[in-house]
Protein backbone atom coordinates (compact mmCIF):
# COMPACT_ATOMS: atom_id res chain seq x y z
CA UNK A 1 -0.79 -36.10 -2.19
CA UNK A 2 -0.01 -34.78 -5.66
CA UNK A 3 3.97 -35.01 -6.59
CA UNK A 4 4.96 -31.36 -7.61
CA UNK A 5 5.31 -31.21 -11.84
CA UNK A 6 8.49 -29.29 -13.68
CA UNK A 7 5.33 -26.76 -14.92
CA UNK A 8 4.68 -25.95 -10.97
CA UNK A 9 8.24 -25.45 -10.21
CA UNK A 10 8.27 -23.50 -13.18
CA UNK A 11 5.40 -20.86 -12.19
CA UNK A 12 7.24 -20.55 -8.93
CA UNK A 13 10.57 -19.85 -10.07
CA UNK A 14 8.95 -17.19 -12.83
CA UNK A 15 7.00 -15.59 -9.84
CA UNK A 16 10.67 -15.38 -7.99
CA UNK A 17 12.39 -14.09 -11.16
CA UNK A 18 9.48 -10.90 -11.55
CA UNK A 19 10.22 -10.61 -7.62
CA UNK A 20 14.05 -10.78 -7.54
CA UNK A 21 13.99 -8.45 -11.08
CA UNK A 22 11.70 -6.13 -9.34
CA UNK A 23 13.83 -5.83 -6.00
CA UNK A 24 17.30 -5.13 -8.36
CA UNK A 25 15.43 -2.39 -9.88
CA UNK A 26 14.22 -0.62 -6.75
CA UNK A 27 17.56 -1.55 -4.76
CA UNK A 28 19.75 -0.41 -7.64
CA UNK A 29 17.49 2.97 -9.17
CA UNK A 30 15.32 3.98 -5.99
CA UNK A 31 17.43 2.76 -2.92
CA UNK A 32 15.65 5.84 -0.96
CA UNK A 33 12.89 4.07 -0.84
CA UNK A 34 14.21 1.42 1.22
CA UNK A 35 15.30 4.29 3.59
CA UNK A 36 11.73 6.01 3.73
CA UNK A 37 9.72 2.79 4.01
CA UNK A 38 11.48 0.67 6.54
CA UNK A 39 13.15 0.70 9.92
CA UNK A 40 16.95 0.32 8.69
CA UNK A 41 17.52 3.57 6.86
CA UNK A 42 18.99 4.55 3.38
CA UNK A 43 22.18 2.47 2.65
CA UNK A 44 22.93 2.75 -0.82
CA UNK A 45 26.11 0.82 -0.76
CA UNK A 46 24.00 -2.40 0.68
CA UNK A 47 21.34 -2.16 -1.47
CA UNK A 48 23.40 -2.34 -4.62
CA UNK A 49 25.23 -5.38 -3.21
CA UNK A 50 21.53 -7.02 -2.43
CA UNK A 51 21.02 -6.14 -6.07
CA UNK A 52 23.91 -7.40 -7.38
CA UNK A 53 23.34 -10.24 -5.59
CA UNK A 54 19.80 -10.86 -7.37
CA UNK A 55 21.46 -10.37 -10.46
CA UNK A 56 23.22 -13.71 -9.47
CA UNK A 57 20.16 -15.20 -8.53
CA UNK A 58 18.22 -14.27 -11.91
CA UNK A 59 20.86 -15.46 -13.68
CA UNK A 60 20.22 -19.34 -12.16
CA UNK A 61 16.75 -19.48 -12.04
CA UNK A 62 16.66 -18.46 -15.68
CA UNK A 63 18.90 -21.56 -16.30
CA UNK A 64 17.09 -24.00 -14.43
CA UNK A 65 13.70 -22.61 -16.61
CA UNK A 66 15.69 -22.94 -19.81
CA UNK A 67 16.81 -26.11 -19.12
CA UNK A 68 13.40 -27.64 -17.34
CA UNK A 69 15.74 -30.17 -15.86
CA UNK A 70 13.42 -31.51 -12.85
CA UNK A 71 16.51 -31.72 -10.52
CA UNK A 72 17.84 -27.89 -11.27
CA UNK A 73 14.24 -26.83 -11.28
CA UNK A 74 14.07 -28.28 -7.79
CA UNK A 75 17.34 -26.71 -6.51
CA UNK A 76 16.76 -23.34 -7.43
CA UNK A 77 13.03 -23.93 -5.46
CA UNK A 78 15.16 -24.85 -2.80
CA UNK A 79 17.69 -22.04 -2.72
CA UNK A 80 14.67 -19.27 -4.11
CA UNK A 81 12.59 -20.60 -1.04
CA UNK A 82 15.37 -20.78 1.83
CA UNK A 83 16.26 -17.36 0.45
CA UNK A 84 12.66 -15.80 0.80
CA UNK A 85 12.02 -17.59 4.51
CA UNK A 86 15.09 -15.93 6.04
CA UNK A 87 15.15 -12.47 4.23
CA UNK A 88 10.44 -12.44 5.01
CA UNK A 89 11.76 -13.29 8.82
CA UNK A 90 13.94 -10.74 8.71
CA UNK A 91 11.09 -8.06 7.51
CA UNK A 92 9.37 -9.43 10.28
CA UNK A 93 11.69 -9.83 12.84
CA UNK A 94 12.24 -5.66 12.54
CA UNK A 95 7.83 -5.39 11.95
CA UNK A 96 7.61 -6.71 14.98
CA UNK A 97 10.74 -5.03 16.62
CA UNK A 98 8.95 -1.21 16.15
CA UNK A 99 5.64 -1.60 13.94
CA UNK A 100 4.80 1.20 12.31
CA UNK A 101 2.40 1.46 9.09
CA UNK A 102 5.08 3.96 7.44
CA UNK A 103 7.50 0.54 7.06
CA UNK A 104 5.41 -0.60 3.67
CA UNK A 105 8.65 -2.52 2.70
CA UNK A 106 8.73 -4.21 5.76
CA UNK A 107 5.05 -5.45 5.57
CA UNK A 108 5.48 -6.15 1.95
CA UNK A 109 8.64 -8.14 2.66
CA UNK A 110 6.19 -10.73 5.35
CA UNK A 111 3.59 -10.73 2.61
CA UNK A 112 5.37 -11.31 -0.87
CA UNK A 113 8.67 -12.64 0.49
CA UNK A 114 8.12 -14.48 3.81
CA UNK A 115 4.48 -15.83 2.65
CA UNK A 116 4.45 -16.06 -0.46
CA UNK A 117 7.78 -17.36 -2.02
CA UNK A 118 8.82 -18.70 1.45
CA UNK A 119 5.64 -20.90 1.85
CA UNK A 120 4.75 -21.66 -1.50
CA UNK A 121 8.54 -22.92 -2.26
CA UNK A 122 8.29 -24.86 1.17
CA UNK A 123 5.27 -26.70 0.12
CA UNK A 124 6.14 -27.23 -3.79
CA UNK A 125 9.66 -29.13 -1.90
CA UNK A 126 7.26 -30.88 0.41
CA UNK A 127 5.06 -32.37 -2.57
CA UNK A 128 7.66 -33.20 -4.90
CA UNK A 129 10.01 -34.69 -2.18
CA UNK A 130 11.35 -37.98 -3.53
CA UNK A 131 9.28 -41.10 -1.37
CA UNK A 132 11.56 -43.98 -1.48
């Protein structure tokens, strides 16, 4: 099996920083639409903090880029991917709770987030884990 290279870490973590910049801008401008497109309702308040909170997020995968230090690279997979596996299973814990094709955000959130950052971080880790 191929080890994982910084330039693979790096696509991931630039995939996670359009995601995470793309969730503070709908969280923090268009929070209705997290009301009108998913099971939990319009809760301004908590979707700033989640914003806010990808703020902090954006903030440390653009350092571990900057830096291309293998081992921050690496850690910020690990966080970016722990992250996306809980907050997908959460979209589909509540698809699955009351599925309904009017939650978009929850299906997206099983696609992009649970799938696709989830997975993809899980198997970068897998690849690049250290075989001594």
């Amino acid at each position: 099996m191929m080890k994982t290279t910084r330039k693979q870490y790096t696509v991931y973590l630039c995939f996670m920083l359009l995601a995470c910049g793309g969730a503070l801008v709908w969280q923090l401008f268009l929070p209705w639409m997290g009301g009108a497109f998913t099971s939990w309702g319009t809760s301004s308040g908590w979707q700033r903090e989640i914003a806010l909170w990808n703020v902090g997020l954006i903030a440390a995968i653009l350092a571990a880029v900057l830096k291309q230090s293998e081992g921050m690279l690496r850690l910020m997979t690990f966080q970016s991917a722990v992250l996306c596996l809980c907050l997908g299973g959460n979209h589909l814990f509540a698809l699955v709770q009351g599925f309904s094709w009017e939650y978009g955000i929850h299906l997206l959130g099983v696609l992009e987030v649970l799938l696709l950052g989830g997975i993809w971080g899980t198997v970068l880790l897998i690849r690049g884990r250290d075989k001594r």
